[in-house]
Protein backbone atom coordinates (compact mmCIF):
# COMPACT_ATOMS: atom_id res chain seq x y z
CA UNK A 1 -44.04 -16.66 -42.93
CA UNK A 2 -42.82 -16.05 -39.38
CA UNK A 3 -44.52 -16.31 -35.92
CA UNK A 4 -43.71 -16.29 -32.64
CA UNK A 5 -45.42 -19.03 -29.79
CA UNK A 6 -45.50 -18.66 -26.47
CA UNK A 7 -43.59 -21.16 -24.87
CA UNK A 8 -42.98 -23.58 -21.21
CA UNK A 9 -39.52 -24.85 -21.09
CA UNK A 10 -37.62 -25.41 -17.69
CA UNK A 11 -33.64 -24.51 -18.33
CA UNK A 12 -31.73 -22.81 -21.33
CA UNK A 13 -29.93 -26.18 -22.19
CA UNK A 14 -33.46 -27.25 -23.40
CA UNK A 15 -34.35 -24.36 -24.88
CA UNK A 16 -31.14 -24.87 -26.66
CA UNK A 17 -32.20 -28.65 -27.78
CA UNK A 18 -36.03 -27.69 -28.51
CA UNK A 19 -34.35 -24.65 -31.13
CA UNK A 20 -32.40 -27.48 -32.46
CA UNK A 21 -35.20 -30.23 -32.50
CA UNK A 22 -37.41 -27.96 -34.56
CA UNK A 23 -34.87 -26.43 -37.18
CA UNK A 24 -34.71 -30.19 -37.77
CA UNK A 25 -38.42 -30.36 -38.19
CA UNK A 26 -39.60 -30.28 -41.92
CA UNK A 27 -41.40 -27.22 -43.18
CA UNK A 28 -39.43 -25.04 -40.75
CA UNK A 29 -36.64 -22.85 -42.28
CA UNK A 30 -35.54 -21.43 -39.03
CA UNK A 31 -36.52 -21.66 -35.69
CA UNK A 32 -35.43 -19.40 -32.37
CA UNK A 33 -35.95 -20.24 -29.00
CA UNK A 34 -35.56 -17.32 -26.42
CA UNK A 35 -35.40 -18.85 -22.29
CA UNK A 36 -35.48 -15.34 -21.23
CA UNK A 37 -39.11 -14.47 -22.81
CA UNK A 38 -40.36 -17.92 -22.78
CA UNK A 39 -41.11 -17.75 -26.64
CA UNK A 40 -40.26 -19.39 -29.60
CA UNK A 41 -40.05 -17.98 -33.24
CA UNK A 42 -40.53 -19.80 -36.27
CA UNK A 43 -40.21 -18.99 -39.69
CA UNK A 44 -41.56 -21.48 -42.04
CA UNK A 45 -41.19 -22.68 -45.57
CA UNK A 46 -42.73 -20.99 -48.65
CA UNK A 47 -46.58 -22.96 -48.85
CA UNK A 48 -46.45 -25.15 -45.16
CA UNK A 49 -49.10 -24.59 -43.03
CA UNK A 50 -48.22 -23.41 -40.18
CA UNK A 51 -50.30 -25.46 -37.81
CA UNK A 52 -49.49 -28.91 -39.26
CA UNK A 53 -45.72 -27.78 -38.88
CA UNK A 54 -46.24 -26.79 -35.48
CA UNK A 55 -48.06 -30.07 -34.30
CA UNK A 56 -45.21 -32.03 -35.64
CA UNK A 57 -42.45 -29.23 -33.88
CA UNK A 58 -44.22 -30.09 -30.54
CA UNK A 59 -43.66 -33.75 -30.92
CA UNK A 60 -39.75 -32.69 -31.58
CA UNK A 61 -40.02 -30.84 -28.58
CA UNK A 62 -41.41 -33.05 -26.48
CA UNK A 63 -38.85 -36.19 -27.55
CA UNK A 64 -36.54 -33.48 -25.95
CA UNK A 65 -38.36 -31.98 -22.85
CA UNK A 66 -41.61 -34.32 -22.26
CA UNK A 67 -42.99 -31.78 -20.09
CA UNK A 68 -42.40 -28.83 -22.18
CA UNK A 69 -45.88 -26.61 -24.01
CA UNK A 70 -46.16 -24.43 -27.07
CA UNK A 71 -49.29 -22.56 -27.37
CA UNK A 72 -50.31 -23.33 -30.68
């Protein structure tokens, strides 16, 4: 399953590190982080719920840009 969050993030070097920090994050197969758009696209593994994978992304994200907000 894939979807797309809207997303706060300040420069593209941390959009760069928040892709990276949730690719990392288990239950996530791929992630993409666009600067331009302010979004984020996710595609997760086969039977992870989406919403429990994204709390944990946001705590990736946030170890990487404190101030940074994905609208779950």
């Amino acid at each position: 399953m894939k979807k797309t969050y809207k997303i706060e993030v300040d420069c593209a070097n941390c959009a760069n590190l928040m892709e990276d920090a949730a690719r990392k994050t288990s239950g996530v197969d791929s992630a993409v982080v666009n600067f331009m758009t302010q979004k984020m696209t996710v595609e997760f593994t086969e039977g992870q719920e989406p919403k429990k994978v994204m709390k944990e992304v946001l705590k990736a994200c946030k170890k990487v840009e404190p101030d940074c907000e994905i609208e779950l």
